[in-house]
Protein backbone atom coordinates (compact mmCIF):
# COMPACT_ATOMS: atom_id res chain seq x y z
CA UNK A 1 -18.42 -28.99 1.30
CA UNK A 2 -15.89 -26.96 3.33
CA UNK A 3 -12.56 -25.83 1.12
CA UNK A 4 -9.49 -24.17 3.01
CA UNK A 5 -7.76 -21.32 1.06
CA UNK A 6 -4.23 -20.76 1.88
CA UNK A 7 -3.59 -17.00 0.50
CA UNK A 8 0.07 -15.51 0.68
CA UNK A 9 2.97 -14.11 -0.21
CA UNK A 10 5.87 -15.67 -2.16
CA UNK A 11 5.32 -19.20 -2.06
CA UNK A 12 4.24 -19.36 1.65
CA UNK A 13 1.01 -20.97 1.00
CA UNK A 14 2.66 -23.76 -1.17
CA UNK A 15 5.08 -25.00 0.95
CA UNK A 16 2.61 -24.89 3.76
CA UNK A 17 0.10 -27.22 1.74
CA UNK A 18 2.88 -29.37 0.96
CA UNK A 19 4.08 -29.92 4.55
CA UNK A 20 0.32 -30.29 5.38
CA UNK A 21 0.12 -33.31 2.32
CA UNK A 22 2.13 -35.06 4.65
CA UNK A 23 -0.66 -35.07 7.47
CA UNK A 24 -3.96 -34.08 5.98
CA UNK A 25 -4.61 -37.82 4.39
CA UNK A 26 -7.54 -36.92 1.32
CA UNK A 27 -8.43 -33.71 2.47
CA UNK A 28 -5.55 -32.17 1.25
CA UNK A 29 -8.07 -32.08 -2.20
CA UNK A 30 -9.64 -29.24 -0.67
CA UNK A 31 -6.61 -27.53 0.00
CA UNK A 32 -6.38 -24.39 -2.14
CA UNK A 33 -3.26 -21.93 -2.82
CA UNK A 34 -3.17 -18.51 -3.93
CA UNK A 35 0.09 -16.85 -3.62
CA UNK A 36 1.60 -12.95 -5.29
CA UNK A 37 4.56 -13.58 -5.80
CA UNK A 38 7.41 -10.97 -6.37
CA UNK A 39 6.85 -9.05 -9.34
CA UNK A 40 3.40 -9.20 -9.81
CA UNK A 41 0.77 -6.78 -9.43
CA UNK A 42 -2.19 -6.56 -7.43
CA UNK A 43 -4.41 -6.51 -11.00
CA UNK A 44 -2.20 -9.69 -11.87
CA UNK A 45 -3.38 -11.52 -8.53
CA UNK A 46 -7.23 -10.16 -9.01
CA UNK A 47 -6.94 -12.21 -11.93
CA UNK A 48 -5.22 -14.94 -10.84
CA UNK A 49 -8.23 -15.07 -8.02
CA UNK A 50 -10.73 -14.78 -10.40
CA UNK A 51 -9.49 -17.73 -12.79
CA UNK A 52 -9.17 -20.07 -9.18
CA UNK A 53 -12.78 -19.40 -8.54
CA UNK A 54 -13.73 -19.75 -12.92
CA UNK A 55 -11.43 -23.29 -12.57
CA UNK A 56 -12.81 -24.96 -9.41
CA UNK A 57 -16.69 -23.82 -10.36
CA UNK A 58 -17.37 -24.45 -6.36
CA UNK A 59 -21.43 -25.16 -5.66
CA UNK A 60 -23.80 -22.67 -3.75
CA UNK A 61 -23.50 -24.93 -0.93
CA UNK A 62 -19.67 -24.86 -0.29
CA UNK A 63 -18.43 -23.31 2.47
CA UNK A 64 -14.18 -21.75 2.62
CA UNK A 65 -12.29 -21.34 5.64
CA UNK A 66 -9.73 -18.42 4.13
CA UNK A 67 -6.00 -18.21 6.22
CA UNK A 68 -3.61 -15.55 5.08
CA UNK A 69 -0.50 -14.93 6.65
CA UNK A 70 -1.05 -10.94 6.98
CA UNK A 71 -4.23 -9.23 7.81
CA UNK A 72 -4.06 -6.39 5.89
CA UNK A 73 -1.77 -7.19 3.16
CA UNK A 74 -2.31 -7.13 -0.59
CA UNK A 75 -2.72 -10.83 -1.06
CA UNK A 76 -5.66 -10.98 1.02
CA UNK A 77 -7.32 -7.24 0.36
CA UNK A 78 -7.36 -8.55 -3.18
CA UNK A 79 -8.48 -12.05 -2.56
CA UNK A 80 -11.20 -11.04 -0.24
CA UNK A 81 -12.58 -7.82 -2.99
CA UNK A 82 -13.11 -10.97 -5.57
CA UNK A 83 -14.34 -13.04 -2.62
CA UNK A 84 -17.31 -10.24 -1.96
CA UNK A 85 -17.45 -9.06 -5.73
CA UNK A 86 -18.48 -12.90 -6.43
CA UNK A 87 -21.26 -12.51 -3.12
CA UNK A 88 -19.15 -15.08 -1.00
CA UNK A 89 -18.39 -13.36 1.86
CA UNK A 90 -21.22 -14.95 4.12
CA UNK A 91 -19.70 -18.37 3.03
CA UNK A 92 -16.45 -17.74 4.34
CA UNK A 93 -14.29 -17.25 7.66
CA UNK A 94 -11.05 -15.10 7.66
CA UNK A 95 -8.23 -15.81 9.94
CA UNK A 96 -4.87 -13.94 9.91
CA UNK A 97 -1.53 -15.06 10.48
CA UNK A 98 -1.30 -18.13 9.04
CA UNK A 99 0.95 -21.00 10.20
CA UNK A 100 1.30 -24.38 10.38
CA UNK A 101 -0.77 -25.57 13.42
CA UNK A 102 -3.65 -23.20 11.97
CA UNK A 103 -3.25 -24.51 8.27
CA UNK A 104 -3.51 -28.23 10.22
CA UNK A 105 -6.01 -27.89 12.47
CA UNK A 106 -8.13 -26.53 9.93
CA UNK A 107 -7.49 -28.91 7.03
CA UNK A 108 -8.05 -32.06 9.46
CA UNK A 109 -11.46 -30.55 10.49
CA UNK A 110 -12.87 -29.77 7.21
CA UNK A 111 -15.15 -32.64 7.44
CA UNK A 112 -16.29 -32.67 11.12
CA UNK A 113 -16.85 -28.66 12.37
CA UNK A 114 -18.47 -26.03 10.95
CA UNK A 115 -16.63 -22.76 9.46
CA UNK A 116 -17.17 -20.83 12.57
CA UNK A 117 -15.87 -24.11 14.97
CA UNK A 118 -12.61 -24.51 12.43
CA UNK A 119 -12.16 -20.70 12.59
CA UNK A 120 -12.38 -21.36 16.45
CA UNK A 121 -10.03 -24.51 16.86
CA UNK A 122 -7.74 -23.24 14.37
CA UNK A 123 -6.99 -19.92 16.32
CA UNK A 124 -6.86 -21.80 19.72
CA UNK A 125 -4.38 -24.23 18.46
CA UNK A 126 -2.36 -21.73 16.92
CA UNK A 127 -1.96 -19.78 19.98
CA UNK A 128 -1.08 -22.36 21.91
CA UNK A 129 1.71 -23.50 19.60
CA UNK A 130 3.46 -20.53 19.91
CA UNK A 131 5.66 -21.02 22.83
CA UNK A 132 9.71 -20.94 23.34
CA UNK A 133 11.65 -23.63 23.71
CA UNK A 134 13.67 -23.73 26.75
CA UNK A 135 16.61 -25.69 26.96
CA UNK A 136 17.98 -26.99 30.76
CA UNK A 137 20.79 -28.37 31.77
CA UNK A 138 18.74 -31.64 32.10
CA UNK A 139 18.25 -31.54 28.67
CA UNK A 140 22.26 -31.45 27.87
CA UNK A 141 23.83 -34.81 27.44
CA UNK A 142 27.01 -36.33 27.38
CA UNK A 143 26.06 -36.76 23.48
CA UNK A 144 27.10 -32.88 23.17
CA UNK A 145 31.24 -34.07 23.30
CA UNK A 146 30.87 -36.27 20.33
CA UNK A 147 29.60 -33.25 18.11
């Protein structure tokens, strides 16, 4: 069974899972958040890790698609040292720069692609996402005078 990971900081990785609740229908159960928040140390969060992995007691045959939102940052460094201390590294995919489209794409595929294929999708859709909106004149309406 595939399980996402959302790892952060603050409480980026819960408010992401609970706009994805909205969307993600029963996979959200699979959903997983581990976010340092201000204040706590990096020994606090390697324990933190370690109880998540002691709680959920996840088979040799589950698979984790991890998405942090920096590459690089303490959240993850830690995560991913508990990740490889516990020999999971092989059963997971990394992705940095977590955000919504990634977290969504990913949790809706859980069940259909494998880790490599989410990893895949997930980056794709993210980058295409990322676009600015440009406003036109067309898009100005008479609406605008009753503001």
């Amino acid at each position: 069974m595939k399980n996402l990971i959302l790892v952060s900081h603050g409480k980026f990785a819960e408010g992401l899972k609970t706009s994805l609740d909205m969307f993600a229908g029963d996979a959200i159960e699979r959903v997983h958040t581990l976010c340092l928040y201000n204040g706590e140390s990096a020994d606090d969060f390697k324990k933190k890790v370690n109880d998540f992995f002691e709680k959920h007691n996840f088979s040799s045959k589950d698979e984790f698609v991890i998405l942090a939102d920096i590459i690089g940052g303490s959240p993850l460094t830690t995560f991913l040292s508990v990740f490889s201390e516990r020999g999971l590294m092989s059963k997971g995919v990394v992705l940095g720069g977590m955000n919504f489209t990634m977290a969504l794409t990913a949790t809706v595929s859980l069940d259909t692609m494998s880790k490599e294929d989410i990893a895949k999708n997930a980056l794709d859709e993210a980058r295409q996402a990322l676009k600015q909106y440009e406003v036109t004149p067309e898009d100005n309406t008479d609406d605008d005078d009753d503001i």
